[in-house]
C-alpha atoms as a PDB file:
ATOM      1  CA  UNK A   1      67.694  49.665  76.393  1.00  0.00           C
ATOM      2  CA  UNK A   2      65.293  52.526  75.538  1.00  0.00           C
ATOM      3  CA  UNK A   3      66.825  54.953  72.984  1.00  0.00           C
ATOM      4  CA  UNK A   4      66.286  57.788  75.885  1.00  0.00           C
ATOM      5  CA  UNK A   5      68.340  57.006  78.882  1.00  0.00           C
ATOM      6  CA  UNK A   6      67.298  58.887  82.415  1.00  0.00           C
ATOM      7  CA  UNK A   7      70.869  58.710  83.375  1.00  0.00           C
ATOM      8  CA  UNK A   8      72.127  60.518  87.103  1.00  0.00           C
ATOM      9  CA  UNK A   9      75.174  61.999  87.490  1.00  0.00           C
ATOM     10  CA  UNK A  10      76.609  61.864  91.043  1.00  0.00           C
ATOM     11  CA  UNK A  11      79.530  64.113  91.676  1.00  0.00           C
ATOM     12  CA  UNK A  12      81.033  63.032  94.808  1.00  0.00           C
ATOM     13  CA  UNK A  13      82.650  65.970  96.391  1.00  0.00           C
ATOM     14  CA  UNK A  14      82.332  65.321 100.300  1.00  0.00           C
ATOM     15  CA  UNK A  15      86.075  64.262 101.363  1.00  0.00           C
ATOM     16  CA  UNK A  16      89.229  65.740 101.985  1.00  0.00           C
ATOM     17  CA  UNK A  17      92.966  65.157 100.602  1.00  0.00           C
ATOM     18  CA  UNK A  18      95.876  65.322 103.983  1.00  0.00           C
ATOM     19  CA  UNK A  19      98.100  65.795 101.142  1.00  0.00           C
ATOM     20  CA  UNK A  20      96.128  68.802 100.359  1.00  0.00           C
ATOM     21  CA  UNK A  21      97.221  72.131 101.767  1.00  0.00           C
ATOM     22  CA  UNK A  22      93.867  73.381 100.529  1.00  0.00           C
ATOM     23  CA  UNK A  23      90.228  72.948  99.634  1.00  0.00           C
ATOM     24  CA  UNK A  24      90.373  70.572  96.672  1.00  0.00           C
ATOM     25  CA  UNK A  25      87.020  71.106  95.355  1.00  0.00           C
ATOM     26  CA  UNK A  26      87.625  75.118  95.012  1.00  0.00           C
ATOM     27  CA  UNK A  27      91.471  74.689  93.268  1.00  0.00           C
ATOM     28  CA  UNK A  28      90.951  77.122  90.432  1.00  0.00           C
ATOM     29  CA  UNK A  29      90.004  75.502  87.236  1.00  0.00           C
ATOM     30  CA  UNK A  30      89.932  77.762  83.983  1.00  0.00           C
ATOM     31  CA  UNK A  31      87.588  80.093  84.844  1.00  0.00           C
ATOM     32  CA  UNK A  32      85.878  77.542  87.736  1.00  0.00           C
ATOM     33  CA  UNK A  33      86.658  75.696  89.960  1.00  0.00           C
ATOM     34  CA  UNK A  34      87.762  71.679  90.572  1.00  0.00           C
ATOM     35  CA  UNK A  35      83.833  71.310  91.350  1.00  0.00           C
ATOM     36  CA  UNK A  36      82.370  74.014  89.027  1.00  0.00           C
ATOM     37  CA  UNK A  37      84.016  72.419  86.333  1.00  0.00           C
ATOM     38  CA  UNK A  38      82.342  68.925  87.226  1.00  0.00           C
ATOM     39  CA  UNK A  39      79.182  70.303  87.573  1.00  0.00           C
ATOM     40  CA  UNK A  40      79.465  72.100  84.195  1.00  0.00           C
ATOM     41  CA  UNK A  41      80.447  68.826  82.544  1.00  0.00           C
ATOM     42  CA  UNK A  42      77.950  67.136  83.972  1.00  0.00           C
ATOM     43  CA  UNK A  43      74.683  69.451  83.611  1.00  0.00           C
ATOM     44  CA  UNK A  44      75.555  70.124  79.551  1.00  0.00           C
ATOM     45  CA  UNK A  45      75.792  65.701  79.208  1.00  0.00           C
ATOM     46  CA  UNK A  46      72.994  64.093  78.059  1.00  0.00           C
ATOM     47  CA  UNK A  47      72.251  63.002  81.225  1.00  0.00           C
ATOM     48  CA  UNK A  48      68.542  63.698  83.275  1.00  0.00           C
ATOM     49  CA  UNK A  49      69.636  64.645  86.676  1.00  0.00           C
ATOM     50  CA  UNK A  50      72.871  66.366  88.685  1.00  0.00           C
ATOM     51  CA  UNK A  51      73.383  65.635  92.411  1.00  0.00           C
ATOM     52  CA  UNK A  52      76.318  66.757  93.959  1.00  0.00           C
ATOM     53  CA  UNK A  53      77.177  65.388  97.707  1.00  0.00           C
ATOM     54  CA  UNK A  54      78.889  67.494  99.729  1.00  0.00           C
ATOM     55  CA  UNK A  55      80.730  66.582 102.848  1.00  0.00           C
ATOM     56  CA  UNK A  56      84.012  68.909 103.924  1.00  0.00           C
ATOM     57  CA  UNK A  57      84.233  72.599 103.753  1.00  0.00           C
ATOM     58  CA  UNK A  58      80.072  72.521 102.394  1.00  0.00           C
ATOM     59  CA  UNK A  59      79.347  76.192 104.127  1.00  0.00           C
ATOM     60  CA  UNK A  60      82.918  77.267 102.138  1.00  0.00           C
ATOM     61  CA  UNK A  61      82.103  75.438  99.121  1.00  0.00           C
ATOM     62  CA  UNK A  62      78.725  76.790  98.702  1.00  0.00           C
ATOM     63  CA  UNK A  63      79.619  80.232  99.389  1.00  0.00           C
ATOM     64  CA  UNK A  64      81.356  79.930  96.106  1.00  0.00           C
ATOM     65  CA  UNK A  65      79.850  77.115  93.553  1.00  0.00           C
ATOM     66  CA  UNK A  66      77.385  77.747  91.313  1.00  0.00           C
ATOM     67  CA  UNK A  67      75.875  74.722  91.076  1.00  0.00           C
ATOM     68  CA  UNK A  68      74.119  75.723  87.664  1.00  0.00           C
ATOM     69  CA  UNK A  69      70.374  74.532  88.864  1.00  0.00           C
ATOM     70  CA  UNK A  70      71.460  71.354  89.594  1.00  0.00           C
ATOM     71  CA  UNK A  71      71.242  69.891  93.265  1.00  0.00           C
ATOM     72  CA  UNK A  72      73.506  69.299  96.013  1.00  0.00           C
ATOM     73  CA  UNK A  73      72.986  67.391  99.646  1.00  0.00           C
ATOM     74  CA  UNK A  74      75.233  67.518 102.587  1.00  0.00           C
ATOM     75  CA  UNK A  75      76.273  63.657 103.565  1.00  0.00           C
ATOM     76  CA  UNK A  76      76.374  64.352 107.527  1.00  0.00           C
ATOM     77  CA  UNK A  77      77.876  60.595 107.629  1.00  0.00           C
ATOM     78  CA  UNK A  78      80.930  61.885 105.015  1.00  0.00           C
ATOM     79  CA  UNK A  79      83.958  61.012 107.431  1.00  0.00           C
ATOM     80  CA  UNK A  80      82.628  57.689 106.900  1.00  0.00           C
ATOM     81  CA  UNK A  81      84.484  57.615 103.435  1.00  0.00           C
ATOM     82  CA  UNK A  82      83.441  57.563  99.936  1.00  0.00           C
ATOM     83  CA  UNK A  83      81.498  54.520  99.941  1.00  0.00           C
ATOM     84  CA  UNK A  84      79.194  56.063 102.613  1.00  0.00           C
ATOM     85  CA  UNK A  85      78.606  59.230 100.239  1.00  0.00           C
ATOM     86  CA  UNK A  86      77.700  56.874  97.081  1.00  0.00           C
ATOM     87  CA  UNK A  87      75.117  55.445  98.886  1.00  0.00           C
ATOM     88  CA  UNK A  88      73.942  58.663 100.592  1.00  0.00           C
ATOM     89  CA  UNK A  89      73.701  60.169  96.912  1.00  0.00           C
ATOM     90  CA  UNK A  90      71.909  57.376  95.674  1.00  0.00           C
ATOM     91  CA  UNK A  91      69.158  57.028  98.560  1.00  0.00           C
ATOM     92  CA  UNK A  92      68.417  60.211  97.623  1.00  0.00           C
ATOM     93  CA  UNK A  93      68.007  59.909  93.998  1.00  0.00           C
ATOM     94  CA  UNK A  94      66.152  56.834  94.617  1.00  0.00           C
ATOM     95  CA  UNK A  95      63.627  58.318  96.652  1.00  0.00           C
ATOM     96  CA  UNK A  96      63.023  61.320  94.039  1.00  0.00           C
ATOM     97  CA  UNK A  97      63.057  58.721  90.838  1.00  0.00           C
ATOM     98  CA  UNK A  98      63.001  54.933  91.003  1.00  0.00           C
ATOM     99  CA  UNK A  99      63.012  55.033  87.426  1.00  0.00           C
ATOM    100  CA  UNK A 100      66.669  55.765  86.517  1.00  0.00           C
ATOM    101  CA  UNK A 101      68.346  53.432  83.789  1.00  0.00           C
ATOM    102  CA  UNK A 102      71.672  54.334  85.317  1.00  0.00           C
ATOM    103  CA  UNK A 103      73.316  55.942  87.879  1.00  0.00           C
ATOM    104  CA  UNK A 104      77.402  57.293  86.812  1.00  0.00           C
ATOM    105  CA  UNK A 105      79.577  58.161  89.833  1.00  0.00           C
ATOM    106  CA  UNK A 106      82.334  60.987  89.087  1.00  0.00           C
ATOM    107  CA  UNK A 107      84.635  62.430  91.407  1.00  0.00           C
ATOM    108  CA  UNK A 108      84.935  66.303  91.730  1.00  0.00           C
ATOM    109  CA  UNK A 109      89.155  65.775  91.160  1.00  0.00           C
ATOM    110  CA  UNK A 110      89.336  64.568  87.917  1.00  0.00           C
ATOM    111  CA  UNK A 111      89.317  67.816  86.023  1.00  0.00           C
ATOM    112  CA  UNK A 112      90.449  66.661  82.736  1.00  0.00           C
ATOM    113  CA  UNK A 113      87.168  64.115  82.045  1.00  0.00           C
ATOM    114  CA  UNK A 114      84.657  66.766  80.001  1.00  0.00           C
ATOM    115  CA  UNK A 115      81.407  66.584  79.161  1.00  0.00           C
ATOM    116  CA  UNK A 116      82.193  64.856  75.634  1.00  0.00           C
ATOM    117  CA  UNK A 117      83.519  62.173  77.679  1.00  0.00           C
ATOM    118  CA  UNK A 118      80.752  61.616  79.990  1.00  0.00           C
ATOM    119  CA  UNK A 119      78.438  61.576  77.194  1.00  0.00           C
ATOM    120  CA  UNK A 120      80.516  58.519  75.489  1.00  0.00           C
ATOM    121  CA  UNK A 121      80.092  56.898  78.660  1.00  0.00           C
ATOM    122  CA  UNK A 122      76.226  57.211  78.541  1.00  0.00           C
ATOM    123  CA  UNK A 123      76.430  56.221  74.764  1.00  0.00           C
ATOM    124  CA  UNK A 124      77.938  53.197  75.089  1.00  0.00           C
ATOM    125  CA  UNK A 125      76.093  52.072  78.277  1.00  0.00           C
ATOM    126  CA  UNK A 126      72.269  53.121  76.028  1.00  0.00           C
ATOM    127  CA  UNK A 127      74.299  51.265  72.854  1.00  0.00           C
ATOM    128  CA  UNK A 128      75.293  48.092  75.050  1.00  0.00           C
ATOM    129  CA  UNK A 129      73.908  45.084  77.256  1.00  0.00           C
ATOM    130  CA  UNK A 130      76.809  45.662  79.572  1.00  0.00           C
ATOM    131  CA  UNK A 131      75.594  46.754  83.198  1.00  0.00           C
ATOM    132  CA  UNK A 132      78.340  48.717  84.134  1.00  0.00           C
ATOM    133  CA  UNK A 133      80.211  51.328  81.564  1.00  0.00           C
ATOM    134  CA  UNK A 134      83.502  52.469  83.728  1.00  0.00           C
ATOM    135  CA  UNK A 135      86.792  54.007  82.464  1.00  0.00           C
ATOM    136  CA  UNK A 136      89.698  51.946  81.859  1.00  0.00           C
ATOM    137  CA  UNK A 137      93.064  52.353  83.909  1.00  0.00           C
ATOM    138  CA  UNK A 138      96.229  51.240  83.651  1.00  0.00           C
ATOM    139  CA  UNK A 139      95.600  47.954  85.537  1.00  0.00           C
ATOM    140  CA  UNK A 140      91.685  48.392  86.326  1.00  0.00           C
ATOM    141  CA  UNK A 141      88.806  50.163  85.630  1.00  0.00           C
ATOM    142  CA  UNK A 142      86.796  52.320  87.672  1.00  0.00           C
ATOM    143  CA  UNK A 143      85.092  55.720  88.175  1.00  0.00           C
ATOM    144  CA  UNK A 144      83.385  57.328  86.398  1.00  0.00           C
ATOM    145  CA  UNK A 145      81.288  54.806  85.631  1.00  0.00           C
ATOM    146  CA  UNK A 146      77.531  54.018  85.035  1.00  0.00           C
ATOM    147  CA  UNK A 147      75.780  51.536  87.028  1.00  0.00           C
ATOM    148  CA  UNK A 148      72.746  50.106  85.678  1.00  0.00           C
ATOM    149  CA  UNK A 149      69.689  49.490  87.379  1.00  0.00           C
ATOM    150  CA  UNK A 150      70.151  45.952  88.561  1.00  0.00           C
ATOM    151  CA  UNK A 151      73.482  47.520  90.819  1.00  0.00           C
ATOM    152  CA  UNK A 152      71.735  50.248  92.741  1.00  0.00           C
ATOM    153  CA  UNK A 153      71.090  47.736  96.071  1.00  0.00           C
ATOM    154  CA  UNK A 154      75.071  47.489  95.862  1.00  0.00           C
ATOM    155  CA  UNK A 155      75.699  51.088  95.579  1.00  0.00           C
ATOM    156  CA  UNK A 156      72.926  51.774  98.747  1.00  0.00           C
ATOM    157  CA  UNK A 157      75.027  49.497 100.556  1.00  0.00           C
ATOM    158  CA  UNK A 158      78.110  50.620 100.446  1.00  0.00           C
ATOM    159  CA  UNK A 159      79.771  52.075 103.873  1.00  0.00           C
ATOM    160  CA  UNK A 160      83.809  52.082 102.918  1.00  0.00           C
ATOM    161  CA  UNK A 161      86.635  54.093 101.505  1.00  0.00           C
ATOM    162  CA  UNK A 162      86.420  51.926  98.748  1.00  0.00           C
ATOM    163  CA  UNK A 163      83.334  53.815  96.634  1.00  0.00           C
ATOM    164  CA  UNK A 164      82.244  51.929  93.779  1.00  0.00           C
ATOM    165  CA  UNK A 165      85.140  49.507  93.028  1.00  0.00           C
ATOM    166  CA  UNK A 166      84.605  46.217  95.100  1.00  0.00           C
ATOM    167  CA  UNK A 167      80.735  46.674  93.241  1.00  0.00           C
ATOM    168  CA  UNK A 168      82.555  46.781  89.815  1.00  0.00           C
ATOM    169  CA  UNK A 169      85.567  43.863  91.236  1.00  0.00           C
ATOM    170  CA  UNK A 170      82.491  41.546  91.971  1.00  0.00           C
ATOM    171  CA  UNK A 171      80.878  42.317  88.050  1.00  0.00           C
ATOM    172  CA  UNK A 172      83.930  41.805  85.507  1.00  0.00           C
ATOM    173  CA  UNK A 173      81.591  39.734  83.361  1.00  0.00           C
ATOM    174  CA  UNK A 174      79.138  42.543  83.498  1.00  0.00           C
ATOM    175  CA  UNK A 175      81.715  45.174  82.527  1.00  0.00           C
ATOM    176  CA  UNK A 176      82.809  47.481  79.621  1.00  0.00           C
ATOM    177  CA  UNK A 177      85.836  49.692  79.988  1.00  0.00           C
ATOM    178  CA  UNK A 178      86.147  52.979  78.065  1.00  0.00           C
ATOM    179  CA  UNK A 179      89.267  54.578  77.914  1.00  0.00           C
ATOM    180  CA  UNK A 180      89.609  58.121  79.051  1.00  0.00           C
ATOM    181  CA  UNK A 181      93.063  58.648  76.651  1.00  0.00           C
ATOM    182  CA  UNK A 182      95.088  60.475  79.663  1.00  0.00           C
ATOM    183  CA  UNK A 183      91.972  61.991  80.729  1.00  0.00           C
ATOM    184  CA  UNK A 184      91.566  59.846  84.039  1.00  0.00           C
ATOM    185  CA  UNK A 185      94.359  61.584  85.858  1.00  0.00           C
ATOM    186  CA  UNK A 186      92.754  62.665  89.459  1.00  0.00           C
ATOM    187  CA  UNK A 187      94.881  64.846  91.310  1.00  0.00           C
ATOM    188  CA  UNK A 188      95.921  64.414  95.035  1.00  0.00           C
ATOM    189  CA  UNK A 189      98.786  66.649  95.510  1.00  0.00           C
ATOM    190  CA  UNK A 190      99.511  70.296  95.150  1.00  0.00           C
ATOM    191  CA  UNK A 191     102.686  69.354  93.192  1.00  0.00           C
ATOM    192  CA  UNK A 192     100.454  66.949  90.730  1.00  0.00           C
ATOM    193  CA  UNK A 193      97.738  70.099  90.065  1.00  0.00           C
ATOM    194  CA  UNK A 194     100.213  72.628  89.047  1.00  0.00           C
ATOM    195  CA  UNK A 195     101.630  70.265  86.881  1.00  0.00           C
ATOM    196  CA  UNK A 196      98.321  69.437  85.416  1.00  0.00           C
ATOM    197  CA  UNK A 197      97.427  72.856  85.049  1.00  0.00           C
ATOM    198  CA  UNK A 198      99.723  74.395  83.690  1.00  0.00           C
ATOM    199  CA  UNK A 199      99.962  71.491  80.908  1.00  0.00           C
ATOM    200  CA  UNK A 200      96.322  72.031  79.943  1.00  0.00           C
ATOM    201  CA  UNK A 201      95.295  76.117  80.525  1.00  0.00           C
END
C-alpha cells in the first residue's frame, strides 16, 4: 500500500429511527450536532474526501449543518434502506475518483467514534494487507469500516437494510477488527442518548 492513502469517508445519514421521537441526525451534540459532529471527525482525519448522504428530513437538516466544505447528496432511493444509500454514496465517489485506496462507511449515530479513531482505522488499513479494517463488536465486527478497492463492486451493489455487513460476513479471511474500547455505542432511543450524553458532556 502507498504510504499516502486517498481514503473516502461516507457518513451515512439518510434514514430514520421509529423509536425516535425526533430528528436523529440534529440531537444536540456538544456544541453540534449527531451529524456535525461526524462531519467534524471526519473532515480533520487523514482522510482525502467527505461525502455525506442524506435521505430524511435533508431540507431540515441542511437548514442547520455545516457541512465544513465537505459534500453532501440527497439519496432519492433512501426508503430503500441503508444498503441502497452505501451504494448511492459510492457511485458517486466513483464517478468523481476511481482512484480511491479505500472507501470507510460511518454512520451519523455513533457520536462517541472521534476523529483519533477514524484515523487508527485508516492507519492500520495503509499499515496492513487486510482488505477490510472494521470495528470490533461484541460478537461481530462492522461499521465503520474501510473497504479496499477490490470491494467497491460489492458496496455498488448493495440494495438492503443490511449496509455493509453481508459484504464484510462474505470476507472474514480478508478482515481486521479494531476495537473501538466502548466507543461503538450507536444510539437508537431517546432513553439510550440522554444516557450517553450526559455520561460524556
Amino acid at each position: 500500500m502507498p504510504n499516502k492513502l486517498n481514503i473516502a469517508i461516507l457518513i451515512m445519514a439518510a434514514g430514520t429511527s421509529s423509536r425516535m421521537k425526533a430528528i436523529k441526525q440534529l440531537l444536540p451534540w456538544g456544541d453540534s450536532t449527531f451529524l456535525g459532529n461526524a462531519i467534524n471527525n471526519a473532515k480533520k482525519s487523514k482522510a482525502t474526501k467527505v461525502l455525506t448522504v442524506l435521505g430524511a428530513y435533508d431540507q431540515e437538516i441542511k437548514k442547520v449543518t455545516d457541512f465544513l466544505g465537505t459534500e453532501s447528496i440527497l439519496n432519492p432511493n433512501w426508503k430503500m434502506g441503508l444498503g441502497n444509500s452505501i451504494a448511492y454514496g459510492t457511485k458517486h465517489l466513483l464517478e468523481q475518483d476511481a482512484d480511491y485506496n479505500g472507501i470507510l462507511v460511518m454512520l451519523a449515530d455513533q457520536p462517541l467514534l472521534d476523529m483519533q479513531y477514524l484515523n487508527r482505522l485508516i492507519d492500520n488499513f495503509s499499515n496492513s494487507k487486510h482488505s477490510i479494517v472494521a470495528t470490533k463488536y461484541n460478537n461481530r465486527v462492522g461499521v465503520p469500516a474501510i473497504f479496499g478497492k477490490v470491494h467497491f463492486n460489492a458496496l455498488l451493489e448493495l440494495n438492503s437494510d443490511y449496509g455493509a455487513r453481508e459484504i464484510i460476513k462474505t470476507n472474514l479471511n480478508d478482515v481486521m477488527g479494531i476495537s473501538a474500547d466502548g466507543k461503538e455505542l450507536d444510539i437508537d432511543t431517546l432513553e439510550e442518548y440522554e444516557r450517553v450524553k450526559k455520561s460524556n458532556q
